[in-house]
N, C-alpha and C. Protein backbone atom coordinates (compact mmCIF):
# COMPACT_ATOMS: atom_id res chain seq x y z
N UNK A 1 -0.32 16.65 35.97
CA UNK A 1 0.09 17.86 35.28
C UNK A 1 1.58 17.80 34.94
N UNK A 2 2.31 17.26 35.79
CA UNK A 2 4.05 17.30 35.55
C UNK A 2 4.52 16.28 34.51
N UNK A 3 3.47 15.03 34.79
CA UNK A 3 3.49 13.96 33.58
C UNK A 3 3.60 14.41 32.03
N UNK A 4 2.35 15.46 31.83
CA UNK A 4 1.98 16.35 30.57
C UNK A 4 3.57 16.91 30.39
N UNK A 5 4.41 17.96 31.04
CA UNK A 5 5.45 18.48 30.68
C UNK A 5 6.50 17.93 30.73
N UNK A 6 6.71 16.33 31.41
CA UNK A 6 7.42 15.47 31.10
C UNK A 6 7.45 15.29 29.67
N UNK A 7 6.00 14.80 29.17
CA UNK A 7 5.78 14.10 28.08
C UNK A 7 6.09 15.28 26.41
N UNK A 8 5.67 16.25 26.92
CA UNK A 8 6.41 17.81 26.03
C UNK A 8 7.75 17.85 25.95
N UNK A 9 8.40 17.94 27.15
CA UNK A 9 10.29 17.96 26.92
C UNK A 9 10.46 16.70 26.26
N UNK A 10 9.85 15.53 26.62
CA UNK A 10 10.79 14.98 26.21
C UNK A 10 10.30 14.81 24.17
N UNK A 11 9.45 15.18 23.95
CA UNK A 11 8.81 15.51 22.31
C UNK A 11 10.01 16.65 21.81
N UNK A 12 9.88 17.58 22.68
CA UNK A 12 10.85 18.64 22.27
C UNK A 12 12.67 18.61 21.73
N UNK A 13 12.74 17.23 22.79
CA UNK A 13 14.51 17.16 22.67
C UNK A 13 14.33 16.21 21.64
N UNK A 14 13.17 15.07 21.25
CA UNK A 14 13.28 14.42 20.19
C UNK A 14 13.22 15.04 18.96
N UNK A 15 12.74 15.91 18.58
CA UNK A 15 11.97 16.91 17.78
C UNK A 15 13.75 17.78 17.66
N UNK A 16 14.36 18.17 18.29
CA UNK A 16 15.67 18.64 18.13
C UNK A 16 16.45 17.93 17.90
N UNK A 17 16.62 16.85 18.03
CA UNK A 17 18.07 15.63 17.55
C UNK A 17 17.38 15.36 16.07
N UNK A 18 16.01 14.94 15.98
CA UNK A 18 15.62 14.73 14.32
C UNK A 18 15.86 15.87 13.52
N UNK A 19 15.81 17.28 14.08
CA UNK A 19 15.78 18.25 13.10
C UNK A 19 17.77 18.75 13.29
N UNK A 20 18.52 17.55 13.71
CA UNK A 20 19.71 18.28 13.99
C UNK A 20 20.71 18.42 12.82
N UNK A 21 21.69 18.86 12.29
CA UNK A 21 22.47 19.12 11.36
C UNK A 21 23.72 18.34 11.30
N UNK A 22 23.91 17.73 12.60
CA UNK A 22 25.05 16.98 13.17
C UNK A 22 25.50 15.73 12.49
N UNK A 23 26.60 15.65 11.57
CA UNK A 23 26.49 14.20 10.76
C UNK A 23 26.21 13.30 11.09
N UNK A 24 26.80 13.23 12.76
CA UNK A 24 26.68 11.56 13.11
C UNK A 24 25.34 11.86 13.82
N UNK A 25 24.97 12.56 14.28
CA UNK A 25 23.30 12.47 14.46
C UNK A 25 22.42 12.11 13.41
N UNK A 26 22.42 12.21 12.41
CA UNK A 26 21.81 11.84 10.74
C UNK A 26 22.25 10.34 10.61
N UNK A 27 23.53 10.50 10.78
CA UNK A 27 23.93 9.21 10.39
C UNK A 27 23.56 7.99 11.27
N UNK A 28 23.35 8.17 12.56
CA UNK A 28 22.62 7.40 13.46
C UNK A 28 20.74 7.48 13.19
N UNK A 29 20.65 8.42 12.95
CA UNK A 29 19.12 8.25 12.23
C UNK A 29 18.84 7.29 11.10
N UNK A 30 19.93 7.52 10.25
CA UNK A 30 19.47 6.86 9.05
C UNK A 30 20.14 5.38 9.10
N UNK A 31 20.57 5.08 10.15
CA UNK A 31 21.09 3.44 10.84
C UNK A 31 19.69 3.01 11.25
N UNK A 32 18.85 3.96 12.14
CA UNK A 32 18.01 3.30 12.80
C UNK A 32 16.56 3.33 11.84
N UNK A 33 17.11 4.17 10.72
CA UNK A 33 15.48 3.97 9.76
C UNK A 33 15.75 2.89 8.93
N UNK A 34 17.08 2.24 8.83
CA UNK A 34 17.26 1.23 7.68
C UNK A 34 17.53 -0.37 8.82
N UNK A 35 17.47 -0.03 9.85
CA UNK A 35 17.19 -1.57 11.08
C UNK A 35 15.67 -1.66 10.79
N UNK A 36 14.77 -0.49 10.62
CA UNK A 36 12.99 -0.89 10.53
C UNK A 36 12.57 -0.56 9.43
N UNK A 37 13.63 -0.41 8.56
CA UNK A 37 13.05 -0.92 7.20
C UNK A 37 12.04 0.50 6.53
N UNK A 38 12.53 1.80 7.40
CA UNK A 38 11.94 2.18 6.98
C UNK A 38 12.53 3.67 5.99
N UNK A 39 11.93 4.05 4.70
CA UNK A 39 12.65 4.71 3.92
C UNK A 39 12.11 6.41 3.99
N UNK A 40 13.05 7.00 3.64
CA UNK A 40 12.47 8.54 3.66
C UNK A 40 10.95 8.72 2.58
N UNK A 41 10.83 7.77 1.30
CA UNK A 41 9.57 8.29 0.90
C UNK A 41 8.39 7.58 1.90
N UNK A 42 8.72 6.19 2.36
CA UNK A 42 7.53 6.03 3.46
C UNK A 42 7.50 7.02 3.83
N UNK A 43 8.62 7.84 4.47
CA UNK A 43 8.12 8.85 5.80
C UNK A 43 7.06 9.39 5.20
N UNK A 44 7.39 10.03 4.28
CA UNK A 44 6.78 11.20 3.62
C UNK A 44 5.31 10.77 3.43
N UNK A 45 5.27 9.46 2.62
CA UNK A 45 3.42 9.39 2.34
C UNK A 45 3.67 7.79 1.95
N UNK A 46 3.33 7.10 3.31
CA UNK A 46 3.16 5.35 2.92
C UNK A 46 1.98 4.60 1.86
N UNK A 47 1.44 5.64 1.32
CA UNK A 47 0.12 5.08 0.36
C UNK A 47 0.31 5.46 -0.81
N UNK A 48 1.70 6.43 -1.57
CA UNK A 48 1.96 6.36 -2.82
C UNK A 48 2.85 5.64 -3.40
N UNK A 49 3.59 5.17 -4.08
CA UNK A 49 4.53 4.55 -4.84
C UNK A 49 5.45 5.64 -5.41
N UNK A 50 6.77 5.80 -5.64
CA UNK A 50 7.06 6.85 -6.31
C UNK A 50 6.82 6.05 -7.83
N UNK A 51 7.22 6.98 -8.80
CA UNK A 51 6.75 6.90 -10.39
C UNK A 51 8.01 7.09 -10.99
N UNK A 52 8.83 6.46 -12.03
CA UNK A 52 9.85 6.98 -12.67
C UNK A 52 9.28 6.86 -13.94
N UNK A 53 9.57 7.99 -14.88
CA UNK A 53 9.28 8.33 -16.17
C UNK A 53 10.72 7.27 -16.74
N UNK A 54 10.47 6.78 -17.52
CA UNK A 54 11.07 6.35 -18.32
C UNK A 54 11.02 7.00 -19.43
N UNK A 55 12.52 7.18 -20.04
CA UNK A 55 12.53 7.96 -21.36
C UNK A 55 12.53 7.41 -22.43
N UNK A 56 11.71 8.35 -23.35
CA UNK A 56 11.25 6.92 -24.68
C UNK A 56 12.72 7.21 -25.40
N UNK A 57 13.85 7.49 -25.57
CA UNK A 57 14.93 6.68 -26.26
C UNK A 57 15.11 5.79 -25.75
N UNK A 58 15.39 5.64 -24.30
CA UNK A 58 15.94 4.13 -23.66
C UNK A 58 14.23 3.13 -23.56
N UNK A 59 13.10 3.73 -23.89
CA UNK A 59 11.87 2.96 -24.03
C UNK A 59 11.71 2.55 -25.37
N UNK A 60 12.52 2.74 -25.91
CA UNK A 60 12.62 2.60 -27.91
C UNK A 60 13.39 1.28 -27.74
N UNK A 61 14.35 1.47 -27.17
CA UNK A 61 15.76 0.34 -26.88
C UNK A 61 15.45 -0.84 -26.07
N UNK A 62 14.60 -1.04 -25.07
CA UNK A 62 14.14 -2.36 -24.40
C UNK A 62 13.31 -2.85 -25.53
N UNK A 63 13.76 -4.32 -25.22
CA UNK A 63 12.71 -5.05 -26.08
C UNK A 63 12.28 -6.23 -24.93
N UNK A 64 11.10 -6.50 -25.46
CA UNK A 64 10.85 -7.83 -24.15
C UNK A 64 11.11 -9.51 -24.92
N UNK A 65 10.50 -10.45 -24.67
CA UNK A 65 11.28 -11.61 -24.75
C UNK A 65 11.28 -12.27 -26.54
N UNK A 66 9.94 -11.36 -27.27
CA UNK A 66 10.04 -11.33 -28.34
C UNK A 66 10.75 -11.00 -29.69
N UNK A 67 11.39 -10.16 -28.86
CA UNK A 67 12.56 -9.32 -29.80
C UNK A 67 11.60 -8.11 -29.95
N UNK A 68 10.43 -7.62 -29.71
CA UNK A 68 9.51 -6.43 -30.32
C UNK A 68 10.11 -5.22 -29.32
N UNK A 69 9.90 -4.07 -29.65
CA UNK A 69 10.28 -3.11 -28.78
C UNK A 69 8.89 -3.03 -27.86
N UNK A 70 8.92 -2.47 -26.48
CA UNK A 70 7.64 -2.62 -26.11
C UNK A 70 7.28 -1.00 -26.09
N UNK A 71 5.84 -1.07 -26.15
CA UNK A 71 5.71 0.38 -26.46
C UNK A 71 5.36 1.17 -25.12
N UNK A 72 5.29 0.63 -24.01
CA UNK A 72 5.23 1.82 -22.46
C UNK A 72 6.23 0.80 -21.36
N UNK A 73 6.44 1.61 -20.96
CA UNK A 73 6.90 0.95 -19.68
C UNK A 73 6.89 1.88 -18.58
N UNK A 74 6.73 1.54 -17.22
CA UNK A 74 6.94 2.50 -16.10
C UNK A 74 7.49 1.31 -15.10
N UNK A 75 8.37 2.46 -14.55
CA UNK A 75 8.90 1.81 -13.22
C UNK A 75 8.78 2.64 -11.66
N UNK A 76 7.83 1.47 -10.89
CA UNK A 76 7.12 2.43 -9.29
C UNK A 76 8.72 1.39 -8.48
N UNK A 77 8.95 2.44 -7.15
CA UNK A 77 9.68 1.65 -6.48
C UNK A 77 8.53 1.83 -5.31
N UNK A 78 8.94 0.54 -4.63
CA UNK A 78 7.59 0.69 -3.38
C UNK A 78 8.67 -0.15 -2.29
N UNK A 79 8.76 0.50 -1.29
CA UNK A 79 9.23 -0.04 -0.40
C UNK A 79 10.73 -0.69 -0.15
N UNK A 80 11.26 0.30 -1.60
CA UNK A 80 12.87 -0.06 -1.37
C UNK A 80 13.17 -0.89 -2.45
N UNK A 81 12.12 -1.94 -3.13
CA UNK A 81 11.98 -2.52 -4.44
C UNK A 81 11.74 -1.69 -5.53
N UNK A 82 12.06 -2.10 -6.80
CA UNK A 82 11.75 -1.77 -8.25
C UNK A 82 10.29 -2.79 -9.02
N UNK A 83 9.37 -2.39 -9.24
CA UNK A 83 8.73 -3.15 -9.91
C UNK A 83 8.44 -1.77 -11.24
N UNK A 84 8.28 -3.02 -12.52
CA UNK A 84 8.35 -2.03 -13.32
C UNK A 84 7.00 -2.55 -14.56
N UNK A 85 6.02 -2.22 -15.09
CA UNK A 85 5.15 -2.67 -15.63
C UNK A 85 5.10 -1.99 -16.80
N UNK A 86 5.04 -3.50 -18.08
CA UNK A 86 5.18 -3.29 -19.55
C UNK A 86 3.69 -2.97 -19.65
N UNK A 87 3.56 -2.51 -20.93
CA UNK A 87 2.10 -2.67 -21.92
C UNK A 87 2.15 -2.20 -23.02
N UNK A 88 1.34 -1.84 -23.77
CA UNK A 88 1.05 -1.85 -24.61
C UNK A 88 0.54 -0.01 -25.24
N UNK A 89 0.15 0.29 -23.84
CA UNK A 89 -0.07 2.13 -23.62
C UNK A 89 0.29 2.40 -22.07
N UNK A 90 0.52 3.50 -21.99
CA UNK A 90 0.80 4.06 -20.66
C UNK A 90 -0.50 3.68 -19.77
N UNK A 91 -1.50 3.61 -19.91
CA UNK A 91 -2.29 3.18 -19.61
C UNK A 91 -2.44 1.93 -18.94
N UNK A 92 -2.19 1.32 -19.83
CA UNK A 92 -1.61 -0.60 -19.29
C UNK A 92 -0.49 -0.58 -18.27
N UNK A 93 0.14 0.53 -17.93
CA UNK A 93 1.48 0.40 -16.92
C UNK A 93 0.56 0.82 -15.27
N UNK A 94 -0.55 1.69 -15.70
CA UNK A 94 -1.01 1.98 -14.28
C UNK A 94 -0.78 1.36 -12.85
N UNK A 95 0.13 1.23 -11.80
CA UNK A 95 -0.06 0.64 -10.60
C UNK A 95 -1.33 0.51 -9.79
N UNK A 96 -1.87 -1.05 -9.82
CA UNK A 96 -2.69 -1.03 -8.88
C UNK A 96 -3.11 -1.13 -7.45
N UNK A 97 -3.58 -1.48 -6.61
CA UNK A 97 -3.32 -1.68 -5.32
C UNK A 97 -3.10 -3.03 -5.08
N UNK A 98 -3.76 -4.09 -5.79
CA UNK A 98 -3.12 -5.15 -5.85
C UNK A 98 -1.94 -5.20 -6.33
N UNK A 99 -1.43 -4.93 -7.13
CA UNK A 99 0.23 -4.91 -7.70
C UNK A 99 1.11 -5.18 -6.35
N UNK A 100 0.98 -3.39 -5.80
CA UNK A 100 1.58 -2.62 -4.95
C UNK A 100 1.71 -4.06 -3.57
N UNK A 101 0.27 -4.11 -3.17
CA UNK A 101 0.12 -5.78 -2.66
C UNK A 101 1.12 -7.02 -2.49
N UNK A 102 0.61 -7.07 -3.89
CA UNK A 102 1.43 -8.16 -4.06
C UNK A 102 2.98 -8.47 -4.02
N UNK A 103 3.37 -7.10 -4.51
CA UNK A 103 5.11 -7.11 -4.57
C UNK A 103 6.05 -6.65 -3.44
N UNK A 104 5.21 -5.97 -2.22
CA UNK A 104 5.65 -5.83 -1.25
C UNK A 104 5.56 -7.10 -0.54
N UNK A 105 4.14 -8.09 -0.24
CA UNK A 105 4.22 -9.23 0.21
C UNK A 105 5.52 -10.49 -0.21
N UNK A 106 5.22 -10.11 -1.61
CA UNK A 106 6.51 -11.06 -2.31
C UNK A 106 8.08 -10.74 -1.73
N UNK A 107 8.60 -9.50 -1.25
CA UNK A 107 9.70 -9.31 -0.99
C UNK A 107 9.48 -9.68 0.28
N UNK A 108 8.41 -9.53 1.50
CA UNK A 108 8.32 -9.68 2.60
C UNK A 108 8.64 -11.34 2.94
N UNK A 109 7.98 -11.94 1.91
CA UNK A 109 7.93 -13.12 2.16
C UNK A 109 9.04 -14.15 1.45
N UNK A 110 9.56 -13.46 1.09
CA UNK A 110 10.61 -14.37 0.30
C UNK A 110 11.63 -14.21 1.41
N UNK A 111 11.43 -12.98 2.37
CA UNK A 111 12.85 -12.74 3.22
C UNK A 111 12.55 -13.79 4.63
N UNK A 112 11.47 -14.11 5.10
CA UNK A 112 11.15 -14.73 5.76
C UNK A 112 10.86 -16.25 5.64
N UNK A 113 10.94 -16.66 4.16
CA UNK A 113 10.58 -18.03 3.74
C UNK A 113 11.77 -18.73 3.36
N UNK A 114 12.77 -17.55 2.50
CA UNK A 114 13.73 -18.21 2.42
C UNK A 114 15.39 -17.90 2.44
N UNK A 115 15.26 -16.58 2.48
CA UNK A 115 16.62 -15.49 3.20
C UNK A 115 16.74 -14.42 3.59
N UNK A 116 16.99 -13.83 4.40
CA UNK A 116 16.91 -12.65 4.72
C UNK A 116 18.09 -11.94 4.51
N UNK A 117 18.92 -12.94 3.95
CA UNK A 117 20.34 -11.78 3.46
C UNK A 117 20.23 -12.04 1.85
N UNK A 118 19.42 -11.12 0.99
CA UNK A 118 18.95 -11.00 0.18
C UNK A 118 18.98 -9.69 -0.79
N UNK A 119 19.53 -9.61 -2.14
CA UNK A 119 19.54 -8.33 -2.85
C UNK A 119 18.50 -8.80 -4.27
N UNK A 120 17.63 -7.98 -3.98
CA UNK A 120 16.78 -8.23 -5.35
C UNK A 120 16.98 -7.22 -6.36
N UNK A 121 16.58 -7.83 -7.52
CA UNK A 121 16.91 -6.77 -8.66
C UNK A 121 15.03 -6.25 -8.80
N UNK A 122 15.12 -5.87 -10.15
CA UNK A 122 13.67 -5.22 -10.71
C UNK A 122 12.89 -6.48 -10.55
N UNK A 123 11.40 -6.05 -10.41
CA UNK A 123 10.63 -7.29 -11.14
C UNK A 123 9.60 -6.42 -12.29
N UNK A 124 9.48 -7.24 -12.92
CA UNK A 124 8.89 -7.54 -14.42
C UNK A 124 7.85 -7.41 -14.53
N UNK A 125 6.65 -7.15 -14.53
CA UNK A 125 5.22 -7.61 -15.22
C UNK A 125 4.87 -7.19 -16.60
N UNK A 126 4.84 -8.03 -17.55
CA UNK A 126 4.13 -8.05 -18.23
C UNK A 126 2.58 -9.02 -18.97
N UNK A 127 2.33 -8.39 -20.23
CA UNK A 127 1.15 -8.68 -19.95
C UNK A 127 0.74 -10.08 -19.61
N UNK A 128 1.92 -11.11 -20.11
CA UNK A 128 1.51 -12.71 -20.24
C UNK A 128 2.48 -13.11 -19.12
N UNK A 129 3.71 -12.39 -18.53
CA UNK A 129 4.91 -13.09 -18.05
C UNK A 129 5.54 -11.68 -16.83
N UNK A 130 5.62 -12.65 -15.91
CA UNK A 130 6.35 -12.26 -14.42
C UNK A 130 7.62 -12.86 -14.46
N UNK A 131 8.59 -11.71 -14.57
CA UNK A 131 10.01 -12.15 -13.75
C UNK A 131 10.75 -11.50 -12.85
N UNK A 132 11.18 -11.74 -12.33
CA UNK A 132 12.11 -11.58 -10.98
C UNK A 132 13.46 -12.18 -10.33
N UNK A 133 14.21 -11.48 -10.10
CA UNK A 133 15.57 -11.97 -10.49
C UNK A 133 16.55 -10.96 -8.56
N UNK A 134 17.46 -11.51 -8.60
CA UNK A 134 18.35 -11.39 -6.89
C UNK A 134 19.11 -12.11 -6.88
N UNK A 135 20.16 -12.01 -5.74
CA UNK A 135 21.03 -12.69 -5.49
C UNK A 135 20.97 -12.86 -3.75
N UNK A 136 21.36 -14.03 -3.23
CA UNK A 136 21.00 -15.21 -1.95
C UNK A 136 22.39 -15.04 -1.46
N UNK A 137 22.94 -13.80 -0.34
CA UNK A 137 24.05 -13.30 -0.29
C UNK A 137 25.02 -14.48 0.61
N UNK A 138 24.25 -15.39 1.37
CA UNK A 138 24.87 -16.53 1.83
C UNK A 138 25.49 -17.60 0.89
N UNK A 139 25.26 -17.83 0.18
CA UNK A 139 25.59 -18.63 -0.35
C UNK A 139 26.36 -18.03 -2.34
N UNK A 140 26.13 -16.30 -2.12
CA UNK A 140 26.13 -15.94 -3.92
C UNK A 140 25.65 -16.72 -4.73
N UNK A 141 24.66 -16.76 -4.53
CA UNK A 141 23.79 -17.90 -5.83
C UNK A 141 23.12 -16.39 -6.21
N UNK A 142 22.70 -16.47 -7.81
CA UNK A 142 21.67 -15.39 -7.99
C UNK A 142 20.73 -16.54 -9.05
N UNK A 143 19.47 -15.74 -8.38
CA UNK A 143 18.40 -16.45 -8.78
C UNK A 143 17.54 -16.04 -9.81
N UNK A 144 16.12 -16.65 -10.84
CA UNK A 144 15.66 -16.02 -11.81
C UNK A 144 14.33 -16.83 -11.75
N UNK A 145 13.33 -15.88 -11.20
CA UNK A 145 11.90 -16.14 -11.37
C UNK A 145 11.10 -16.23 -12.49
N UNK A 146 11.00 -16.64 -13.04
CA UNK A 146 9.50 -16.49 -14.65
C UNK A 146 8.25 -17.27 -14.38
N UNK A 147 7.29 -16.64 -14.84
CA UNK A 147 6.45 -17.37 -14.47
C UNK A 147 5.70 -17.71 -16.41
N UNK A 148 6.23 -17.29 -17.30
CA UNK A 148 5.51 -17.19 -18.77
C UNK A 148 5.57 -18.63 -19.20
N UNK A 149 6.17 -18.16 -20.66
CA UNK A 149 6.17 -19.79 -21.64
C UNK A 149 7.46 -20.39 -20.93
N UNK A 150 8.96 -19.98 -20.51
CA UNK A 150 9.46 -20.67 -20.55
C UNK A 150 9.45 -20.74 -18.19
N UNK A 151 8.86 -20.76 -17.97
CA UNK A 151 8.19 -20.81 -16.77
C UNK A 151 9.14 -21.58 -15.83
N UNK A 152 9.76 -20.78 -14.93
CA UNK A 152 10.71 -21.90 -14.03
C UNK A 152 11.23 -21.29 -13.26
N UNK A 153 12.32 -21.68 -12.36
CA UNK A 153 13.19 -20.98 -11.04
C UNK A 153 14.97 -21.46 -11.46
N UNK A 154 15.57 -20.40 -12.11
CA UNK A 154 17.32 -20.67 -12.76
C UNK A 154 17.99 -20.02 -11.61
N UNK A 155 19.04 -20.62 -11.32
CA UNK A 155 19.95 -20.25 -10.72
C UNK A 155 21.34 -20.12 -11.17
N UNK A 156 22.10 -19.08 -11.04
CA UNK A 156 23.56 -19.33 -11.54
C UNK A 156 24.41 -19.24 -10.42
N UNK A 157 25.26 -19.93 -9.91
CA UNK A 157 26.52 -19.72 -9.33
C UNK A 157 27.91 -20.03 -9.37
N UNK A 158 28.71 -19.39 -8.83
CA UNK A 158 30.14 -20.48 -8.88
C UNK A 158 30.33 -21.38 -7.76
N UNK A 159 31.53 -21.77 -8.13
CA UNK A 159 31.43 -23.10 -7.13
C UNK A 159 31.12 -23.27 -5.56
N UNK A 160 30.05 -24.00 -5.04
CA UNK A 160 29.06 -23.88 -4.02
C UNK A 160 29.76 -25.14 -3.66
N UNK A 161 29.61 -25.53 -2.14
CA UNK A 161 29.66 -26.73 -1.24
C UNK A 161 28.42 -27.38 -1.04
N UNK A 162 27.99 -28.02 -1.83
CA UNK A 162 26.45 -28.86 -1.41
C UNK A 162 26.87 -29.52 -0.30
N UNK A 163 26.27 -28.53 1.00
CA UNK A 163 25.45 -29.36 2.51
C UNK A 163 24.05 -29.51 2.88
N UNK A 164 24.09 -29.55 3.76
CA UNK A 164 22.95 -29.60 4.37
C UNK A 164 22.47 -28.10 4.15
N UNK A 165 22.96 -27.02 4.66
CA UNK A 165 22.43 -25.83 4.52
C UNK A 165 22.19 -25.25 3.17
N UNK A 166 23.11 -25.70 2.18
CA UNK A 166 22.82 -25.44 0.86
C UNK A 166 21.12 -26.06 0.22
N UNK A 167 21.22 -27.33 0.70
CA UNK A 167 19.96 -28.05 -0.13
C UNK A 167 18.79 -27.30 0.55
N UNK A 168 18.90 -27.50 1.62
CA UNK A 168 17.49 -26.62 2.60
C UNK A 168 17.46 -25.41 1.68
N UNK A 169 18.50 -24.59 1.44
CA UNK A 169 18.45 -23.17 1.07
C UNK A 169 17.82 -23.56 -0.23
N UNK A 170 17.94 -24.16 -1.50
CA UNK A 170 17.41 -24.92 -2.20
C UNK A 170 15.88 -25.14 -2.25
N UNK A 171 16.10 -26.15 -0.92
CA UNK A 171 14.59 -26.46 -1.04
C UNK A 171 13.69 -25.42 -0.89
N UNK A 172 13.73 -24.47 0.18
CA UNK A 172 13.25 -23.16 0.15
C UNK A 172 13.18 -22.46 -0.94
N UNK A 173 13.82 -22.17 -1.71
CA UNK A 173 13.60 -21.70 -2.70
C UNK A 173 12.62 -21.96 -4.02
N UNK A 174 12.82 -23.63 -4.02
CA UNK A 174 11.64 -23.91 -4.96
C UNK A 174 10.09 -23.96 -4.74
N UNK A 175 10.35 -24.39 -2.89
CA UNK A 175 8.78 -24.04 -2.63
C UNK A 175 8.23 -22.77 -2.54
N UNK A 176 9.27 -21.60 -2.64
CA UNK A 176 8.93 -20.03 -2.62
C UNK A 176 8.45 -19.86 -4.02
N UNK A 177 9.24 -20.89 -4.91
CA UNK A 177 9.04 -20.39 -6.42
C UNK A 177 7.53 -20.31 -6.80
N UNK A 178 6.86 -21.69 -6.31
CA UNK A 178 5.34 -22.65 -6.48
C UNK A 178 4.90 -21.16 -5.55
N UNK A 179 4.77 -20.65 -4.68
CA UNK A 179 3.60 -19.93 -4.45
C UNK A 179 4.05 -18.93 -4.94
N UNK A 180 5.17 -17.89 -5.28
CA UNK A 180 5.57 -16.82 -6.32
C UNK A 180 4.80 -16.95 -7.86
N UNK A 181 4.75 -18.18 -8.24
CA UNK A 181 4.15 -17.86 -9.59
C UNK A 181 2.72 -17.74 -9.34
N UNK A 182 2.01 -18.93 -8.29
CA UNK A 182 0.76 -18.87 -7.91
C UNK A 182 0.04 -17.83 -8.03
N UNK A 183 0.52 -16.56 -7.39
CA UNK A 183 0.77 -14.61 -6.95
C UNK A 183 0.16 -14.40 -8.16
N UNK A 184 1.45 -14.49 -8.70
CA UNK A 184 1.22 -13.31 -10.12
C UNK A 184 0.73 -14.09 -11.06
N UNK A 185 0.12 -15.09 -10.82
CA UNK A 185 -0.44 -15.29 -12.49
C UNK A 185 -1.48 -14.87 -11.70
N UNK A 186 -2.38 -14.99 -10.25
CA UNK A 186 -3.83 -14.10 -10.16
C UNK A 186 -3.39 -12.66 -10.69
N UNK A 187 -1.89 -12.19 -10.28
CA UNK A 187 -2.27 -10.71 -10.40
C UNK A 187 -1.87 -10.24 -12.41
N UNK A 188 -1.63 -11.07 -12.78
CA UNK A 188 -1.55 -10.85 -14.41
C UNK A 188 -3.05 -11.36 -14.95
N UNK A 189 -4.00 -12.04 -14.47
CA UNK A 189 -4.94 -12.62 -15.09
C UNK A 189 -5.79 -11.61 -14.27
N UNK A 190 -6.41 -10.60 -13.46
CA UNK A 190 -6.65 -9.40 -12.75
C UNK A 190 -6.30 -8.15 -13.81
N UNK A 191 -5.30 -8.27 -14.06
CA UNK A 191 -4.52 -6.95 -15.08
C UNK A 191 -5.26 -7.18 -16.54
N UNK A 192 -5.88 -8.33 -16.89
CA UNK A 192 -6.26 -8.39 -18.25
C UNK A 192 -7.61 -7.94 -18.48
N UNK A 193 -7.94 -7.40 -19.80
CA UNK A 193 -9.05 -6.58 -19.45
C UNK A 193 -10.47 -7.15 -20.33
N UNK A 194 -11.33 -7.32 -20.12
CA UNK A 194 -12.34 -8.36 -20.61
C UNK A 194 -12.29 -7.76 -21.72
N UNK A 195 -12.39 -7.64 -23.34
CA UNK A 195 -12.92 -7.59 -24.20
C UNK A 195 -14.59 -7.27 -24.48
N UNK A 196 -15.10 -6.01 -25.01
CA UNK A 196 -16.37 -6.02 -25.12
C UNK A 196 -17.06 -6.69 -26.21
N UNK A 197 -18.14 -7.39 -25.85
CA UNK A 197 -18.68 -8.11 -26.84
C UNK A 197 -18.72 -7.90 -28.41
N UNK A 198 -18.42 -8.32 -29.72
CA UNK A 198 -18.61 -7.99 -30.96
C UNK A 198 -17.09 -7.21 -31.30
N UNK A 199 -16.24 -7.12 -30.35
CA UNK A 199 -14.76 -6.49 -30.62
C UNK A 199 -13.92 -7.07 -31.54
């Protein structure tokens, strides 16, 4: 029985430091939600994505690699990332659960495969071509994923010390590249939609 009102106070005083007003109480909260990675919209609901409307003047003004303007775009952040999906109608931008999948695994695994001091930018899907682009804070190299026609892993930096830790960092990277494109060409060839017969 005393266990039970142990286990109440001590819910209660937690339940009062989370709901406290105190800066550095917040500010020690939000130290210890960003050590586990975890963000205020997780808190809120870990099974949606948020949604940003993109506005069609600045959706008039992107063009993709063709020079064409593209006609939808949406951008979900999931998990602290930007992924943002072209098409053709709003429709074609829909997030799926594979997407969502896939692009959380991809950040998971790129931090564990090949840096964990890591700033990524947006990633890309469209209908034929995946890109993805960051910077490798050990070394300031920033990097550039594609997986389309001109299909490869670019890097830009300034002047680097090729060692031992550089080439490894390197080599990691290109073998991250080979299963990164692997990913998304299932999840772009998934996104395409069969054609009905006589169309």
């Amino acid at each position: 029985m005393r266990d039970n009102q142990d286990i109440k106070d001590q819910l209660k005083k937690v339940r009062q430091i989370l709901e406290s007003k105190n800066e550095i109480v917040q500010g020690h909260i939000k130290e210890i939600k960003k050590s586990y990675l975890i963000s205020e919209q997780e808190v809120e609901d870990v099974n949606i994505a948020t949604r940003y409307n993109v506005p069609k003047s600045v959706e008039d003004d992107i063009q993709d690699d063709t020079g064409e303007p593209n006609k939808a775009e949406q951008a979900y952040r999931i998990s602290g990332g930007i992924m943002v999906i072209h098409g053709d109608t709003m429709k074609d931008t829909e997030l799926t659960t594979d997407d969502k999948m896939a692009f959380q695994e991809t950040m998971d695994e790129f931090v564990s495969e090949v840096s964990d001091l890591v700033n990524f930018n947006q990633l890309n899907v469209y209908k034929d071509n995946v890109d993805w682009s960051g910077k490798i804070v050990d070394f300031d190299i920033d990097f550039y994923f594609t997986i389309g026609e001109n299909n490869g892993l670019y890097i830009t930096c300034d002047m680097v010390k090729v060692d031992e830790n550089f080439t490894t960092s390197m080599d990691k990277l290109q073998t991250y590249y080979e299963k990164f494109k692997s990913k998304w060409a299932k999840v772009i060839a998934s996104r395409k939609k069969t054609k009905p017969m006589g169309a």
